[in-house]
Protein backbone atom coordinates (compact mmCIF):
# COMPACT_ATOMS: atom_id res chain seq x y z
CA UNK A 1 15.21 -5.74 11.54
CA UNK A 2 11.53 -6.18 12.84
CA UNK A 3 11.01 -7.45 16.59
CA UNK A 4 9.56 -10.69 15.47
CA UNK A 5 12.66 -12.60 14.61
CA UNK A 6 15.12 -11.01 17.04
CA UNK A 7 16.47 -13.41 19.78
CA UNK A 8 16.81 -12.05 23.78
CA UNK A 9 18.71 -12.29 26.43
CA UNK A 10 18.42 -16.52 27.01
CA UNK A 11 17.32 -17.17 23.99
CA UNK A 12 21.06 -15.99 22.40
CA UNK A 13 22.94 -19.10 22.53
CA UNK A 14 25.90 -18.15 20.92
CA UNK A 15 29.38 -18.83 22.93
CA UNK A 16 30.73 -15.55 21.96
CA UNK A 17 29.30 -12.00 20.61
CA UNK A 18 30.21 -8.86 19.29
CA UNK A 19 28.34 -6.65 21.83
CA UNK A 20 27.30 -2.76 21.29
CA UNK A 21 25.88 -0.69 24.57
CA UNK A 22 23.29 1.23 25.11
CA UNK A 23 24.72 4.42 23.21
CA UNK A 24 26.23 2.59 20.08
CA UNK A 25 29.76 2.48 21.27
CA UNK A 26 31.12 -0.79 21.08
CA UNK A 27 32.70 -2.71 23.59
CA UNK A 28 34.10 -5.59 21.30
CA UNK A 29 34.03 -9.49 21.27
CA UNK A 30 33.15 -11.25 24.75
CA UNK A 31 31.08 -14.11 26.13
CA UNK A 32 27.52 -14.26 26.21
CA UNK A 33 27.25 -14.74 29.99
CA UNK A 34 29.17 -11.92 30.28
CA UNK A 35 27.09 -9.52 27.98
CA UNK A 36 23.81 -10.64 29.76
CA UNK A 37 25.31 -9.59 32.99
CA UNK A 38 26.32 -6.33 31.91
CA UNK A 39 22.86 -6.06 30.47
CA UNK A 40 21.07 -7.23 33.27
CA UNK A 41 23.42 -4.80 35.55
CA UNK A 42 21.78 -2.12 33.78
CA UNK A 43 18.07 -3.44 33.81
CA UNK A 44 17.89 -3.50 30.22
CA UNK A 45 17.53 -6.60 27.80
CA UNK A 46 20.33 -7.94 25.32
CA UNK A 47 18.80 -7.86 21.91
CA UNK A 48 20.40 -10.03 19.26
CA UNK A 49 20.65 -7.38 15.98
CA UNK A 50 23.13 -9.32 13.41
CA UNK A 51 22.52 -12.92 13.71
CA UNK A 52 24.13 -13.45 10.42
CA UNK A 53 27.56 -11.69 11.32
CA UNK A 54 30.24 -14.07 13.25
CA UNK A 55 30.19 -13.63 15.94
CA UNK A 56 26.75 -12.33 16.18
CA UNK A 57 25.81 -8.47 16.98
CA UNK A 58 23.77 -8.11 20.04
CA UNK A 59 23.12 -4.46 21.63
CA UNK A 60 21.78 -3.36 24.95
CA UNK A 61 18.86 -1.82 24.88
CA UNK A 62 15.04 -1.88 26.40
CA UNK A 63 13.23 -4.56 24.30
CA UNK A 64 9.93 -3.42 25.16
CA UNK A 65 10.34 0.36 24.21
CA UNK A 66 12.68 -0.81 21.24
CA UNK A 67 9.46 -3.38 19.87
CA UNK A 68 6.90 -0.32 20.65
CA UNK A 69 8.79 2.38 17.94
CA UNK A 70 9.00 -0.87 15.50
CA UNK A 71 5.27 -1.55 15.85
CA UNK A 72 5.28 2.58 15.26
CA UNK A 73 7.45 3.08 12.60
CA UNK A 74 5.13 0.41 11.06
CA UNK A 75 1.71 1.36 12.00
CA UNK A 76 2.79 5.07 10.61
CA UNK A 77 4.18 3.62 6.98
CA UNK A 78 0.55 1.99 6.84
CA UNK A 79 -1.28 5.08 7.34
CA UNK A 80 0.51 6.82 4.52
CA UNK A 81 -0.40 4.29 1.73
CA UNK A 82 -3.63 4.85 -0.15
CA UNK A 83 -5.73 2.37 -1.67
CA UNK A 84 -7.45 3.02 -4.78
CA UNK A 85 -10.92 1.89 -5.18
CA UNK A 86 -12.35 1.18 -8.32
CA UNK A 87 -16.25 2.54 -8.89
CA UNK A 88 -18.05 1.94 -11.73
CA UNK A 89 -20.66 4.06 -13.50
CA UNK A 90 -23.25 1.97 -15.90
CA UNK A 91 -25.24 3.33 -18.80
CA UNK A 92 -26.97 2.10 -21.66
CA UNK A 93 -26.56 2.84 -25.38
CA UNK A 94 -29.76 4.95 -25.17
CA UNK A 95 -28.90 7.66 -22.06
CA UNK A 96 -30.49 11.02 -21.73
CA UNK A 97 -28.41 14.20 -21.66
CA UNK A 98 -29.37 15.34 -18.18
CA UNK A 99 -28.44 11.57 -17.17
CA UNK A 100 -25.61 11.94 -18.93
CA UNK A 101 -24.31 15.35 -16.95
CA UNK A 102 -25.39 13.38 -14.30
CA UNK A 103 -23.08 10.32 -14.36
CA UNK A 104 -20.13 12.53 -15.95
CA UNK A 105 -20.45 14.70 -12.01
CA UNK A 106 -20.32 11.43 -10.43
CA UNK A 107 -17.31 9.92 -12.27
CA UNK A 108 -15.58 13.58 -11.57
CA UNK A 109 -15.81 13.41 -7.80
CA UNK A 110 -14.77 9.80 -7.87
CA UNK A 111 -11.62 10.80 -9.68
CA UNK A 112 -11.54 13.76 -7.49
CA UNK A 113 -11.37 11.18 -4.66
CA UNK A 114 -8.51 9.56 -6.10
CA UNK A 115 -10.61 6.32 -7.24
CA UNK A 116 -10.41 4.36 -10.52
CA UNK A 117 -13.58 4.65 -12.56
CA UNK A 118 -14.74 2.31 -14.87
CA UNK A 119 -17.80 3.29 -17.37
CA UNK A 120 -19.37 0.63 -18.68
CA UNK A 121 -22.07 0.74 -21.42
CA UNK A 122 -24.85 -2.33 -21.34
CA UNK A 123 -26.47 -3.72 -24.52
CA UNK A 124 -29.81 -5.37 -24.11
CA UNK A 125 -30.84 -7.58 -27.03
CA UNK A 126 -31.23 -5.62 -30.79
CA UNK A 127 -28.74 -3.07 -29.26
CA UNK A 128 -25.58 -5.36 -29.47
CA UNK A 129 -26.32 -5.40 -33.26
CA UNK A 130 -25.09 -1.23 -32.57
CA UNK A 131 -22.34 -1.12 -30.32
CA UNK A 132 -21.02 2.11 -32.49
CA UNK A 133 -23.70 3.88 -30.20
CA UNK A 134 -22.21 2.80 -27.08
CA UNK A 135 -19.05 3.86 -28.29
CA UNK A 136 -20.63 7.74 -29.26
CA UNK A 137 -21.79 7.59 -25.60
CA UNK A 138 -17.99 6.56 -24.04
CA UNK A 139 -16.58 9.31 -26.37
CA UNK A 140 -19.37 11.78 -24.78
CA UNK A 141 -18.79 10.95 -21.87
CA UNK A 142 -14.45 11.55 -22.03
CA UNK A 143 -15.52 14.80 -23.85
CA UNK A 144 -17.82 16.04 -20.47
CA UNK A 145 -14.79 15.34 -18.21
CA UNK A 146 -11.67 16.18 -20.23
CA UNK A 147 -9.15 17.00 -18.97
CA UNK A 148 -9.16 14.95 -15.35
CA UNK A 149 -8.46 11.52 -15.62
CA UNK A 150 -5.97 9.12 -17.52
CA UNK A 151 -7.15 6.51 -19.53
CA UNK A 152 -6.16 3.01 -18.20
CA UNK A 153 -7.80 1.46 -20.57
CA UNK A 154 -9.85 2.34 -23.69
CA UNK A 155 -12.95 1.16 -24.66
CA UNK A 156 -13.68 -2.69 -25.59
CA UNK A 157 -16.36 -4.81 -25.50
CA UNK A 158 -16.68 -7.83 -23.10
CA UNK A 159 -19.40 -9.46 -23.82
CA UNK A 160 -22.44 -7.49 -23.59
CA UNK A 161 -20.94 -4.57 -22.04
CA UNK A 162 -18.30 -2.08 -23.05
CA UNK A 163 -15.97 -0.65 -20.84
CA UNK A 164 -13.06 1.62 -20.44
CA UNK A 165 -10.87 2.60 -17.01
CA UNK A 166 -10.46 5.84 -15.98
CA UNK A 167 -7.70 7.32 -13.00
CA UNK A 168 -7.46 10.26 -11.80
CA UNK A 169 -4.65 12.64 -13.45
CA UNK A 170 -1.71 12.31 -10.36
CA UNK A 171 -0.89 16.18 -8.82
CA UNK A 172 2.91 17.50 -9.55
C-alpha cells in the first residue's frame, strides 16, 4: 500500500464504497458522495485503501501525515540495508614478505569492514609459463588471514591474472 497509487477524495469514482473511519471501525457500504462529506466534515481526506475489493475500501484519514510515515517507514528500511563493496588487492607472482604482511592487513580491515575482497595475482610475460607460483602466493596469503573470511570463490586464472573472492565470515 504505498501513497503513489492510492486514489483521493475526487479522484474515487466508484458509485458505492465500503468506508472505514478514522479509528478503524467500520461504518459499512454507502455512497461516495456521502463518504466524502463525512470526510470533509471532519477536515480529513478519503483515501482509497482496497481498490481491488467490491466495493472498494476507502478510510478516513489525513493524506498528508498518512504519505509522510510511508515516505518514513521507507526511508528507515533503506538505511538498514548494507551494500557490500568489493576491493581488490593486486600482487605479482614475485611479492616480498613485508609486502606480503602488508596486503594480508589491508585485505583484513576490508573484511573487517564488511567488504568483498578479491586478490588477484598478475603474470607479466615468462611468468605465465609459472602460474604454480601465483598459486603458493594465494595459498600464503589465505594462510596470513585464516580464519576471517569465506571463500566465494577459489583461485582460477583469467587470463593473465589469477583471482579468488574473499567475504567476510557473517557474526552469530
Amino acid at each position: 500500500m504505498s501513497g503513489k497509487d492510492l486514489r483521493i477524495n475526487e479522484q474515487i469514482r466508484m458509485r458505492e464504497v465500503r468506508l472505514i473511519r478514522d479509528g478503524n471501525e467500520q461504518q459499512g457500504i454507502m455512497p461516495t458522495i456521502e463518504a466524502l462529506a463525512i470526510a470533509r466534515g471532519q477536515n480529513l481526506d478519503l483515501v482509497e485503501v482496497a481498490p481491488q475489493a467490491s466495493p472498494p475500501v476507502v478510510k478516513i484519514m489525513d493524506y498528508g501525515k498518512f504519505k509522510f510515515e510511508n515516505e518514513k517507514k521507507v526511508r528507515d528500511s533503506k538505511k538498514k540495508q548494507k551494500l557490500l563493496k568489493m576491493k581488490e588487492i593486486r600482487m605479482q607472482p614475485k611479492i616480498d614478505e613485508h609486502d606480503m604482511d602488508f596486503k594480508s592487513k589491508h585485505i583484513q580491515e576490508f573484511l573487517g569492514e564488511g567488504n568483498k575482497v578479491k586478490v588477484t595475482v598478475r603474470f607479466r610475460g615468462r611468468e605465465l609459463a609459472h602460474t604454480e607460483l601465483g598459486l603458493e602466493v594465494l595459498k600464503d596469503m589465505l594462510k596470513r588471514i585464516e580464519g576471517s573470511y569465506v571463500m566465494d570463490k577459489s583461485p582460477t586464472m583469467e587470463g593473465r591474472f589469477m583471482s579468488m573472492v574473499l567475504s567476510p565470515k557473517t557474526k552469530k
